[in-house]
N, C-alpha and C. Protein backbone atom coordinates (compact mmCIF):
# COMPACT_ATOMS: atom_id res chain seq x y z
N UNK A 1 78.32 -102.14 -17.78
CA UNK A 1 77.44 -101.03 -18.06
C UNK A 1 78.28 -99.77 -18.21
N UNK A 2 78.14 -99.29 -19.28
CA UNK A 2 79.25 -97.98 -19.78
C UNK A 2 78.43 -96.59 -19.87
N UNK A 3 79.32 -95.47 -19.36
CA UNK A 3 77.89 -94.35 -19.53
C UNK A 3 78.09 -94.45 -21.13
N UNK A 4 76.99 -93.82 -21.94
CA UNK A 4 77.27 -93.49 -22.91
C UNK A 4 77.33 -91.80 -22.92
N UNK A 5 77.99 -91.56 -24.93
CA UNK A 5 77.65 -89.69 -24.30
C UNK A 5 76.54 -88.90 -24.62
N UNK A 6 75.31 -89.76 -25.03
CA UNK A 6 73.90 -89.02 -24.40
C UNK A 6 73.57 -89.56 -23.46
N UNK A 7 73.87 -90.25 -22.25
CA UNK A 7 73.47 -90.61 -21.25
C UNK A 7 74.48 -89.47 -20.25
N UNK A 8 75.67 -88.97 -20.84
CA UNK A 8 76.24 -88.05 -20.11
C UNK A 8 76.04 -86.59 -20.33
N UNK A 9 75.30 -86.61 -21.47
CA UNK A 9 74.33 -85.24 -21.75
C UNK A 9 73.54 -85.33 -20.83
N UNK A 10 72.77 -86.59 -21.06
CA UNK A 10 71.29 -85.73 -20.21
C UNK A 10 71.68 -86.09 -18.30
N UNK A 11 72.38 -86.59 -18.42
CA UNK A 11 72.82 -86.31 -16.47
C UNK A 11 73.19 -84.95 -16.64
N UNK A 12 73.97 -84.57 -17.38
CA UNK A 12 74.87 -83.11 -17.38
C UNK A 12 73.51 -82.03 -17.28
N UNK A 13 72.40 -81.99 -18.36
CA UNK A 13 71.41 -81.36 -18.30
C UNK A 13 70.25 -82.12 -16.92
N UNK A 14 70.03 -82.51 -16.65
CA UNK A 14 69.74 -82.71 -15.05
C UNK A 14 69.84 -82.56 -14.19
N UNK A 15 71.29 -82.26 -14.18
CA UNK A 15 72.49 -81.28 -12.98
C UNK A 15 71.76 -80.42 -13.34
N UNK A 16 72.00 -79.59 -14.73
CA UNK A 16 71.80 -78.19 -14.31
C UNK A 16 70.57 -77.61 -14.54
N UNK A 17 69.62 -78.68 -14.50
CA UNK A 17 68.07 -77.79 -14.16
C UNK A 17 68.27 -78.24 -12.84
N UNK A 18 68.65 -79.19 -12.09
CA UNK A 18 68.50 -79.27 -10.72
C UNK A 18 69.38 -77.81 -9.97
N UNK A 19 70.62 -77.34 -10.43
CA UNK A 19 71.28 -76.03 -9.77
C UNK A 19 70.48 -75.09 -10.50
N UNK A 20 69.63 -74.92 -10.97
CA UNK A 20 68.54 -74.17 -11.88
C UNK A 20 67.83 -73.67 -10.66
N UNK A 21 67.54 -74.96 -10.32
CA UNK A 21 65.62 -74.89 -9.46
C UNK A 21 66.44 -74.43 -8.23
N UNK A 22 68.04 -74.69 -7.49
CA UNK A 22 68.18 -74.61 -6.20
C UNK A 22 68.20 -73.14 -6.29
N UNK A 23 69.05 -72.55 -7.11
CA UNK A 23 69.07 -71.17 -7.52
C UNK A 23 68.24 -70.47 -7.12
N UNK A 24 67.21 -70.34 -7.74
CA UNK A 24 66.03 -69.62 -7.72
C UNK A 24 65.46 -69.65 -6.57
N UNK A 25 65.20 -70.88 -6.14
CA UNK A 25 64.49 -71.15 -4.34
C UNK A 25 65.39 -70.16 -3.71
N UNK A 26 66.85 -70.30 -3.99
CA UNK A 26 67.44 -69.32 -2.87
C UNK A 26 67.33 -67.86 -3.19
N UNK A 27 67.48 -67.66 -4.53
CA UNK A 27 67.00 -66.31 -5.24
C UNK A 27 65.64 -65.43 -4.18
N UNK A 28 65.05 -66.54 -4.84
CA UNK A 28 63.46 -66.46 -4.09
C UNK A 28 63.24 -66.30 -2.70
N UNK A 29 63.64 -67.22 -1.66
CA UNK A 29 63.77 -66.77 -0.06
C UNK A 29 64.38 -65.22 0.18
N UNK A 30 65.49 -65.00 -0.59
CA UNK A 30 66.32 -63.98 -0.65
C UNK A 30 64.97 -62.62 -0.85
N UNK A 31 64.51 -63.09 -2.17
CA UNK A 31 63.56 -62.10 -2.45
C UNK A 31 62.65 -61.71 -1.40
N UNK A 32 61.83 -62.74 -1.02
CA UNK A 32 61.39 -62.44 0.15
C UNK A 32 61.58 -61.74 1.63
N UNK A 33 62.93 -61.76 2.03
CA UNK A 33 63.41 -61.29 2.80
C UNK A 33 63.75 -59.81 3.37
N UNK A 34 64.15 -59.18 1.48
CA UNK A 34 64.45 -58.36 1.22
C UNK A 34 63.53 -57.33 0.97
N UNK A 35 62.43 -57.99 0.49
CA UNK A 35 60.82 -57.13 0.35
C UNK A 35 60.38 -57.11 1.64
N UNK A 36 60.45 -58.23 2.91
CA UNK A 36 60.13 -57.98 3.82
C UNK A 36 60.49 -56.98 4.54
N UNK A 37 62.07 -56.88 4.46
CA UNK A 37 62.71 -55.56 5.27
C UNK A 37 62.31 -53.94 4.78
N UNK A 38 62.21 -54.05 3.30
CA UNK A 38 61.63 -53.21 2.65
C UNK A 38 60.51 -52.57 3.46
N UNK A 39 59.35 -53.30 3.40
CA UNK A 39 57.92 -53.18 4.22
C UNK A 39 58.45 -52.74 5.56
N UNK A 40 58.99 -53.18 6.09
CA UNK A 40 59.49 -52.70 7.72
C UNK A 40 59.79 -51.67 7.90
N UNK A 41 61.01 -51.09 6.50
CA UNK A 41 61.71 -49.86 6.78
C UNK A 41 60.47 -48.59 6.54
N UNK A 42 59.74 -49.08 5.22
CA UNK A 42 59.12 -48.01 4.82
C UNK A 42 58.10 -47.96 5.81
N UNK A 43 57.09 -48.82 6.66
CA UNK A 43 56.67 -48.87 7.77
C UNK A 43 57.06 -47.81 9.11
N UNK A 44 58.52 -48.34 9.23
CA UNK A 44 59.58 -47.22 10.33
C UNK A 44 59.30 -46.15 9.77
N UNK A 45 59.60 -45.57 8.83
CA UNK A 45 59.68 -44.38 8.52
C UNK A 45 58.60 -43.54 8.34
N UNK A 46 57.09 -44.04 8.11
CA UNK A 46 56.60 -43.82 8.02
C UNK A 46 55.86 -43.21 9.36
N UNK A 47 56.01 -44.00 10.36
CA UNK A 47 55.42 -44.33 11.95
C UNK A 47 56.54 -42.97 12.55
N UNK A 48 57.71 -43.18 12.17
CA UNK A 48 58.73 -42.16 12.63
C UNK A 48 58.49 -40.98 12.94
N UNK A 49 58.16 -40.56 11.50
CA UNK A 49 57.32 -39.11 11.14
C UNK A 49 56.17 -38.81 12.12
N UNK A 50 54.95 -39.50 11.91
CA UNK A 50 53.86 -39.93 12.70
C UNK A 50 54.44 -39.40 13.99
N UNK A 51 55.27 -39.89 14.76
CA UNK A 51 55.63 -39.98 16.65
C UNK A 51 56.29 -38.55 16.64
N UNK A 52 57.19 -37.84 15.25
CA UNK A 52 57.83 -36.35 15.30
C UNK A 52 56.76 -35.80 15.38
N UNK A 53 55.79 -35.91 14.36
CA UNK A 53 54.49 -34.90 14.78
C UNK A 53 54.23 -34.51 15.95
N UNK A 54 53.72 -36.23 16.54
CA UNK A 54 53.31 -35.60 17.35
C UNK A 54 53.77 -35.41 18.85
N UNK A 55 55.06 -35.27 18.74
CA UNK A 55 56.01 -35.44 19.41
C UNK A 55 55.40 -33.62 19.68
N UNK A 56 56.25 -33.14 18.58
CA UNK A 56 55.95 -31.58 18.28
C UNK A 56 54.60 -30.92 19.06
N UNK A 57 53.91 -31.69 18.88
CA UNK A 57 52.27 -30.95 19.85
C UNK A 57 51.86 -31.06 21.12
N UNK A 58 52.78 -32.30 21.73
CA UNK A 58 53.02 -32.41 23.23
C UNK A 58 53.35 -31.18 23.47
N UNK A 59 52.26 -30.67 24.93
CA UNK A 59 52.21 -29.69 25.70
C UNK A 59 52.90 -29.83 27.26
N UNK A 60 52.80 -31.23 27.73
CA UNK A 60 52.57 -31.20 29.09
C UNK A 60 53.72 -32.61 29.43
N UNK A 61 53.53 -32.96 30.41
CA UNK A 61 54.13 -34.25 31.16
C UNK A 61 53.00 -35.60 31.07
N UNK A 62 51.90 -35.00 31.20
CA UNK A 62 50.61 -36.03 31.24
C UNK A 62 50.57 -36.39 29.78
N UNK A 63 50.57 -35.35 28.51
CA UNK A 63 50.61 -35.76 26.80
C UNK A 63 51.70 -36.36 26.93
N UNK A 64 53.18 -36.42 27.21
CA UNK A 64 54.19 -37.25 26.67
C UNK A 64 54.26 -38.46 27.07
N UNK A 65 53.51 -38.97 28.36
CA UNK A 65 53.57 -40.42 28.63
C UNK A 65 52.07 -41.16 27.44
N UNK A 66 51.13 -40.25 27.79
CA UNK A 66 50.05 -40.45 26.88
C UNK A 66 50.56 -40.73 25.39
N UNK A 67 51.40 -40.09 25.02
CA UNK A 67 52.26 -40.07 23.72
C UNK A 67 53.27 -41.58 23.58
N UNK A 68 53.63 -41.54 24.56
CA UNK A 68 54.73 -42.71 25.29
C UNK A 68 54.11 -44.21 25.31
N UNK A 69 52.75 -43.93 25.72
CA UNK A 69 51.59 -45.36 26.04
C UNK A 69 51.05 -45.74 24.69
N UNK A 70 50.76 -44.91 23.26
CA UNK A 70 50.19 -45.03 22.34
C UNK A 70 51.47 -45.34 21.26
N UNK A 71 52.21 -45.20 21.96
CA UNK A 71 53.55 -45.63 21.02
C UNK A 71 54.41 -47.44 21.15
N UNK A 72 54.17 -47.24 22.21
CA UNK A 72 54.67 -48.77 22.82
C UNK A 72 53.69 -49.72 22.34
N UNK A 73 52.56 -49.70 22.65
CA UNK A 73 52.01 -50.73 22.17
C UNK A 73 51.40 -51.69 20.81
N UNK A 74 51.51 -50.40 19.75
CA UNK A 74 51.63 -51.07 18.66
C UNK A 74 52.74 -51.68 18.43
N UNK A 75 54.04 -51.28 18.67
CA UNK A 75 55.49 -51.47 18.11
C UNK A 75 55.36 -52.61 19.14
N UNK A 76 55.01 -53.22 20.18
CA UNK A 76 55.69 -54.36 20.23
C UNK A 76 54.40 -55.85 19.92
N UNK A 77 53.54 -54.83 19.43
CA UNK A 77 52.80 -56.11 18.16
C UNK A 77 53.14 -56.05 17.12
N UNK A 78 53.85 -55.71 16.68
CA UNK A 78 54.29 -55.35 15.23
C UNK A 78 55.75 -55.98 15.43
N UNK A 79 56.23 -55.55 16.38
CA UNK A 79 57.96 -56.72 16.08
C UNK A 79 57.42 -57.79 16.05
N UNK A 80 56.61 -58.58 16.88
CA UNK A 80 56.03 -60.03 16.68
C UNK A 80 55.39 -60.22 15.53
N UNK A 81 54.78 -59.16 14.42
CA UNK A 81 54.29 -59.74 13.20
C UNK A 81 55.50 -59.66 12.43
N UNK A 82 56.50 -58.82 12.88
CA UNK A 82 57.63 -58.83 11.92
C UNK A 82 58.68 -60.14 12.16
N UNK A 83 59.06 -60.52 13.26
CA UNK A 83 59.38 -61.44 13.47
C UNK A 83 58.56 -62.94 13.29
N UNK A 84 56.98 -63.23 13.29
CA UNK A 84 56.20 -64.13 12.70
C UNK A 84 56.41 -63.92 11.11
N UNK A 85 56.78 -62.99 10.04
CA UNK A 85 56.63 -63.08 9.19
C UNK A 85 58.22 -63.26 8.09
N UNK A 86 59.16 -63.17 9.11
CA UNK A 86 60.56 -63.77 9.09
C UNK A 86 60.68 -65.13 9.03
N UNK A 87 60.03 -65.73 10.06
CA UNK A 87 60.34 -67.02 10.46
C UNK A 87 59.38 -67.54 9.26
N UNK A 88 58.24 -66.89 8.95
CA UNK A 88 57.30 -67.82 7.74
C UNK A 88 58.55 -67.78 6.52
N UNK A 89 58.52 -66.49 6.05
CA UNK A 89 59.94 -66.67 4.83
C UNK A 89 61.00 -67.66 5.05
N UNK A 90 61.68 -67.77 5.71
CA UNK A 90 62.45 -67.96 6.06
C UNK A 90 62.24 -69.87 6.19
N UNK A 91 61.16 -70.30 6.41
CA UNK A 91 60.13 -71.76 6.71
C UNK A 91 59.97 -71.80 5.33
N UNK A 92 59.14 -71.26 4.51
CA UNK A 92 58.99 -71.33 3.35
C UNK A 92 60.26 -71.98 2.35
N UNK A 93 61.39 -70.95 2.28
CA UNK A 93 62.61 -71.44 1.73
C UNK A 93 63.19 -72.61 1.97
N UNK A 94 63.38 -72.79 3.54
CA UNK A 94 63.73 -73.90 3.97
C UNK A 94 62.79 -75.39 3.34
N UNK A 95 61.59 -74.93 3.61
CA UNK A 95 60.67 -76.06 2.92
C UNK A 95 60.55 -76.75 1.48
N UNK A 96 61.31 -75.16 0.64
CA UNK A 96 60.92 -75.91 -0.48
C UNK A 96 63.01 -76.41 -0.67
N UNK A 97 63.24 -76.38 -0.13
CA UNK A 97 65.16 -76.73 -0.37
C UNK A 97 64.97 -78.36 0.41
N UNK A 98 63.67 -78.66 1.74
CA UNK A 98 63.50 -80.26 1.50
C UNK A 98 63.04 -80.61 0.85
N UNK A 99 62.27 -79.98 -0.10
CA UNK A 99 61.54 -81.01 -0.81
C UNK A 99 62.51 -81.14 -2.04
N UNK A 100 63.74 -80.69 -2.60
CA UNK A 100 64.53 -80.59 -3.30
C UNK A 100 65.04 -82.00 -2.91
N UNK A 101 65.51 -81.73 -1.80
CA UNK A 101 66.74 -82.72 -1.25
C UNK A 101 65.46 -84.12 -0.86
N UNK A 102 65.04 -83.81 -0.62
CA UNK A 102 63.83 -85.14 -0.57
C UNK A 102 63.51 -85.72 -1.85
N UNK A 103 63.20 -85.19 -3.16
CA UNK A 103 63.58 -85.69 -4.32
C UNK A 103 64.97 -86.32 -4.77
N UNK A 104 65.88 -85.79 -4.55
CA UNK A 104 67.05 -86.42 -4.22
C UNK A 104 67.00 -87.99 -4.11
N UNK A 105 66.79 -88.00 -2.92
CA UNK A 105 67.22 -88.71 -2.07
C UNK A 105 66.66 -89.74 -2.92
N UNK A 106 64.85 -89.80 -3.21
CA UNK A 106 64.56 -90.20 -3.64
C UNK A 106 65.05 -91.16 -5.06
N UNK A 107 65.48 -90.19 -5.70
CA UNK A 107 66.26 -90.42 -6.84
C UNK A 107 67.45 -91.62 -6.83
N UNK A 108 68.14 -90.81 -5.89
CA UNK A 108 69.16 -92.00 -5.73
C UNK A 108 68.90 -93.32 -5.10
N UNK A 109 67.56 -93.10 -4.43
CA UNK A 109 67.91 -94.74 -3.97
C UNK A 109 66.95 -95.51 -5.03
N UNK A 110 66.08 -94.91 -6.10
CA UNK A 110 65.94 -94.99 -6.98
C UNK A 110 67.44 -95.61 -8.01
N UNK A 111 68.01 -94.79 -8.26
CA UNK A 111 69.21 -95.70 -8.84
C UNK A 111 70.05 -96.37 -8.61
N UNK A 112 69.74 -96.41 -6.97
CA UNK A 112 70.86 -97.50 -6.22
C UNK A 112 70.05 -99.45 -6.59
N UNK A 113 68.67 -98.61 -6.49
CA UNK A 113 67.81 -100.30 -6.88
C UNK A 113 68.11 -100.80 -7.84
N UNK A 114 68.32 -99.74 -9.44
CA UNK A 114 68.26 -100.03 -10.57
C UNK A 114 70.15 -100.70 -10.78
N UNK A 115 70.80 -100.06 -9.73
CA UNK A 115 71.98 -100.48 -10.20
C UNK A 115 72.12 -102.15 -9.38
N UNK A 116 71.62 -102.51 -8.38
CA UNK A 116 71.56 -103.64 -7.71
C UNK A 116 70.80 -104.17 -8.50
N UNK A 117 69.90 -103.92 -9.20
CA UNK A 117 69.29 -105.13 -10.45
C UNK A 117 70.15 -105.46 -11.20
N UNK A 118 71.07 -104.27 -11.50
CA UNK A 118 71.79 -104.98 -12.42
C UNK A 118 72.84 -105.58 -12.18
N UNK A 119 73.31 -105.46 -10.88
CA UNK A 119 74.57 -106.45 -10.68
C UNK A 119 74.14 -107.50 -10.15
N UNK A 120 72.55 -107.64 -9.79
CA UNK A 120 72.20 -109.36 -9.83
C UNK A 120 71.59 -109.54 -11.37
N UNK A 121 71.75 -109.11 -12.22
CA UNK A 121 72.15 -109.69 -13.40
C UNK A 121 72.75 -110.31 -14.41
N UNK A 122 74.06 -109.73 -14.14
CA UNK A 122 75.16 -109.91 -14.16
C UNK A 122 76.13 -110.81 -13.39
N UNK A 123 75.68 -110.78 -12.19
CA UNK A 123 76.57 -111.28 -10.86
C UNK A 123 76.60 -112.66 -10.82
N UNK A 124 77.49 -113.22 -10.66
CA UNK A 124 78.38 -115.04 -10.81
C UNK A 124 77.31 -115.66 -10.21
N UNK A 125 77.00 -116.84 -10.87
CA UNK A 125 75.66 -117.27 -10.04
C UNK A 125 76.53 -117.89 -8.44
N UNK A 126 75.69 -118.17 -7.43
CA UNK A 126 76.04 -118.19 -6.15
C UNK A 126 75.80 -116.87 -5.33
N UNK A 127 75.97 -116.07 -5.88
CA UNK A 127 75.81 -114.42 -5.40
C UNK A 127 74.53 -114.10 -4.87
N UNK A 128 73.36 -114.69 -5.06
CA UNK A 128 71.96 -113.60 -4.37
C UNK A 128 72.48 -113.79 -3.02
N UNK A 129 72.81 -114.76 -2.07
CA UNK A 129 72.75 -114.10 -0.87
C UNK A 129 73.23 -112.85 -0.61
N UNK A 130 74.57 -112.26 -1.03
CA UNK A 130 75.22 -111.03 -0.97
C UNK A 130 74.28 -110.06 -2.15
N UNK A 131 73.87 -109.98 -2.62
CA UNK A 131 73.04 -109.09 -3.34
C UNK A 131 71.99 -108.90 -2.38
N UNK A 132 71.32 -109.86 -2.30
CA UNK A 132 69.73 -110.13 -1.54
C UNK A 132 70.38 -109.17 0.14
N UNK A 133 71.73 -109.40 0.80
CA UNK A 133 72.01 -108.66 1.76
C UNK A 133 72.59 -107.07 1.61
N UNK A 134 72.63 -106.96 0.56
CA UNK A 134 72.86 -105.78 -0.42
C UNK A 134 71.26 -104.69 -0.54
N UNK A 135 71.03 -105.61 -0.90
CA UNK A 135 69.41 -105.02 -1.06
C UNK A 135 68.59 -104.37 0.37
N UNK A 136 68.89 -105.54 1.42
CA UNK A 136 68.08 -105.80 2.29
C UNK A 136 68.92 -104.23 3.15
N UNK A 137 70.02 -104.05 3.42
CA UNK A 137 70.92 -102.78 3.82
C UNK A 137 70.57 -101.66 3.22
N UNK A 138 70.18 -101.43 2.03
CA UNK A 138 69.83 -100.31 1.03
C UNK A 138 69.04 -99.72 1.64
N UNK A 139 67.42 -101.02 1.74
CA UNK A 139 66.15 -101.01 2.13
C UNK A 139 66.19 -100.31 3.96
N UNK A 140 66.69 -100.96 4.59
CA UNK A 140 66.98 -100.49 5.80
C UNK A 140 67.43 -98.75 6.13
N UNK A 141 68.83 -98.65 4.89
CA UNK A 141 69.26 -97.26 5.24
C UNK A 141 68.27 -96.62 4.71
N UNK A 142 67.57 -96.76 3.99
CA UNK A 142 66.24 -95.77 3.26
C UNK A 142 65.56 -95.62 4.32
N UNK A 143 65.01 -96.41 4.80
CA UNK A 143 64.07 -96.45 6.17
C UNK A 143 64.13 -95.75 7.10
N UNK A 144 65.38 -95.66 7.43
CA UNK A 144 65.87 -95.47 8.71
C UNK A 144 66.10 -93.65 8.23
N UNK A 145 66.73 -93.62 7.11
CA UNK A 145 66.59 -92.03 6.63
C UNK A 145 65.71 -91.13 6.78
N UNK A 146 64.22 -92.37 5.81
CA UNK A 146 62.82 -91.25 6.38
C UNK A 146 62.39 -91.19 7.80
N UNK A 147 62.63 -92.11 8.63
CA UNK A 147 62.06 -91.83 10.06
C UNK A 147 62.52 -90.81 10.42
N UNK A 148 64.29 -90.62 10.19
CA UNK A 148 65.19 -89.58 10.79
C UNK A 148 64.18 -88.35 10.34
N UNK A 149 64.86 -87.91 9.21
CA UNK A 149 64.09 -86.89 8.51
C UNK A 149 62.69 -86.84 9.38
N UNK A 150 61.85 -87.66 9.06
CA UNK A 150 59.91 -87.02 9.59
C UNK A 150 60.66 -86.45 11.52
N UNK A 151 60.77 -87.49 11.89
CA UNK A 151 61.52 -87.10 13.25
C UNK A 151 61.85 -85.96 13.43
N UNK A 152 63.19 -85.53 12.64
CA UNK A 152 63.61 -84.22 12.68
C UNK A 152 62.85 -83.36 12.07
N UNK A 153 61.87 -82.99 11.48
CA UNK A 153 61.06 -82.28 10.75
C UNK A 153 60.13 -81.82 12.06
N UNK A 154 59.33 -83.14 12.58
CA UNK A 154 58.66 -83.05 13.44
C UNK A 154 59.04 -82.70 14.68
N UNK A 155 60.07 -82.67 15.12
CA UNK A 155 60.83 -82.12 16.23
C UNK A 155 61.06 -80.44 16.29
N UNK A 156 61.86 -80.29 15.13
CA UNK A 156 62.10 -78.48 14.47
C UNK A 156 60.87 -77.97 14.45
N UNK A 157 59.84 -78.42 14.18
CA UNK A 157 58.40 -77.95 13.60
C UNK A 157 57.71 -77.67 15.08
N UNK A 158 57.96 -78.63 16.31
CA UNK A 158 57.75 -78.30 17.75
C UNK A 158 58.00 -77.61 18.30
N UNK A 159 59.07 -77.21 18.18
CA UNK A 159 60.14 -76.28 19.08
C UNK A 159 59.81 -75.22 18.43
N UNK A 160 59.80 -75.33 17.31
CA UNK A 160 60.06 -73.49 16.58
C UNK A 160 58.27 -72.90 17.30
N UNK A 161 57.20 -73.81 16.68
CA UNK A 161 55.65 -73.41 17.24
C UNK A 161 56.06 -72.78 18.35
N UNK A 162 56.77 -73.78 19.86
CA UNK A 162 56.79 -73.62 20.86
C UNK A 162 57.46 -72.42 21.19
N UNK A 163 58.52 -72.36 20.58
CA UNK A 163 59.52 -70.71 20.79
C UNK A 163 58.60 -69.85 20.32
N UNK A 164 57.78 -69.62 19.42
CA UNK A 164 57.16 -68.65 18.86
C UNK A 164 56.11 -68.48 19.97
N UNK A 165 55.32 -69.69 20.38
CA UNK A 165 54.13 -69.00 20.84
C UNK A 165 55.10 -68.50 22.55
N UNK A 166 55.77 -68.85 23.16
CA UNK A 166 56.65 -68.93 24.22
C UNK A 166 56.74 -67.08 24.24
N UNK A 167 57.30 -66.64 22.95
CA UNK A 167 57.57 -65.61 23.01
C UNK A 167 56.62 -64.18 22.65
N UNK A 168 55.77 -64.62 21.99
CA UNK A 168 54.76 -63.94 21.71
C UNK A 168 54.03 -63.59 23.12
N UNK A 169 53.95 -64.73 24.29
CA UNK A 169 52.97 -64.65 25.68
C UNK A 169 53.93 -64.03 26.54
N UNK A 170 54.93 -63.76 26.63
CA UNK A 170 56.02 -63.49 27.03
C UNK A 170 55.72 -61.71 26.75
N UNK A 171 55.84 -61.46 25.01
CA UNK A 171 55.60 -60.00 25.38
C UNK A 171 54.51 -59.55 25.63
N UNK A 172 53.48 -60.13 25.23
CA UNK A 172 52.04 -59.74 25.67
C UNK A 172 52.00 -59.81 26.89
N UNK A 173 53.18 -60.42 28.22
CA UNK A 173 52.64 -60.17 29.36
C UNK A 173 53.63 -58.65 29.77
N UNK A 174 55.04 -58.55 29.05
CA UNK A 174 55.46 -57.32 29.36
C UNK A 174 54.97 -56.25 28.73
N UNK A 175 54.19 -56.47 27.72
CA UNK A 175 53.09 -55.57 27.26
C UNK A 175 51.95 -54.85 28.20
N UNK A 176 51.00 -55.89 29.00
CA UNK A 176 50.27 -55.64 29.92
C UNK A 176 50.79 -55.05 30.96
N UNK A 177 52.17 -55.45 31.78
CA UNK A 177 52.76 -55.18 32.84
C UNK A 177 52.97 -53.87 32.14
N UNK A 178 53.57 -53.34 30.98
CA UNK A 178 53.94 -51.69 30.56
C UNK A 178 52.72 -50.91 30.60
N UNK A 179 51.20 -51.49 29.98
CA UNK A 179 50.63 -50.52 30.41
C UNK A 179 49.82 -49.96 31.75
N UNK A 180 50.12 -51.31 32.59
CA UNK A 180 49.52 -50.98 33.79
C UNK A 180 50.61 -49.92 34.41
N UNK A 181 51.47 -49.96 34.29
CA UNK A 181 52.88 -48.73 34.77
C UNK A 181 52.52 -48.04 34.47
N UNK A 182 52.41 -47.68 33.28
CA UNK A 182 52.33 -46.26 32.65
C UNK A 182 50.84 -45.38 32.83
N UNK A 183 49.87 -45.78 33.15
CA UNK A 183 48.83 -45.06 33.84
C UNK A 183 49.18 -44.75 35.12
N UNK A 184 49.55 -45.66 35.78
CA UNK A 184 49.86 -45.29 37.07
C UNK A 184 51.18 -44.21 37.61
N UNK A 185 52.00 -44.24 36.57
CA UNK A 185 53.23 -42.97 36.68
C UNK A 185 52.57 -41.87 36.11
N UNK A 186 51.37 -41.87 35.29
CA UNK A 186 51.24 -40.62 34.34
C UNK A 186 50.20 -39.86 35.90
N UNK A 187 49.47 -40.67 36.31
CA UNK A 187 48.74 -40.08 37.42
C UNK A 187 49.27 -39.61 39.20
N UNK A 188 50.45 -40.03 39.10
CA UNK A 188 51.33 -39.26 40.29
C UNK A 188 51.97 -38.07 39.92
């Protein structure tokens, strides 16, 4: 079996819509990332101004914690949407770069079958047992690939939920613990 050279065209053009599509996915996460920080900064800056104001109209000791209490608590719901909306980008990209490599994979053991057909085609008669154990190894490492993969998918996919929600209850309780402080210092 010889390549020919339109059979080495169109692999050549297959390659490069496949570094086409990886491109762009990473283009794309990138994009995302970058619009996200965008939103953040112009957000900061915006809120910045906002806290100089009214930074500026504080009169007393009782307005600056009051000032102090109305400031804290949005900003640390807002790092958690900023940080929930990192990890989504960031999931997203990753997701679509398996399903890349999951086509792949696909592919090739796709042509690993087609090429084991053909060397029991070809192959000296006496040969299916070593083909047929050829086959039967292929079949196995495929197998054993997708369990890995769902496994590890399903494992990463646990932990990350679990870190997220872990940390989210985490500041919502140093959230609560800040504002029960802060009434109670503003009133001594």
């Amino acid at each position: 079996m010889f390549i020919t050279p339109e059979k080495l065209a169109e692999l050549q053009e297959i390659n490069f819509s496949k570094a086409i599509r990886v491109s762009n996915i990473a283009l794309g996460g990138i994009e995302r990332l970058v619009n996200l920080q965008l939103e953040v900064t112009k957000s900061l800056i915006a809120e910045s101004s906002e806290q100089a104001k009214s930074l500026s109209k504080v009169k007393d000791l009782q307005g600056l914690s009051s000032l102090h209490q109305e400031a804290t608590k949005p900003s640390l719901d807002k790092a958690l949407d900023v940080a929930k909306s990192f990890y989504e980008a960031a999931s997203a990209t990753q997701a679509e770069f398996a399903k890349v490599i999951e086509e792949e994979v696909v592919h090739t053991n796709k042509s690993v079958a087609e090429l084991i057909d053909n060397l029991q085609k070809y192959a000296p008669a006496g040969s299916e047992v070593a083909i047929n154990a050829i086959k039967t190894a292929v079949a196995a490492a495929a197998a054993t690939y997708d369990n890995v993969t769902k496994a590890a998918q399903r494992v990463s996919s646990d932990l990350t939920e679990a870190g997220v929600a872990a940390a989210t209850s985490s500041a919502k309780a140093v959230s609560a613990v800040s504002r029960k402080k802060t009434p109670a210092t503003a009133e001594a």
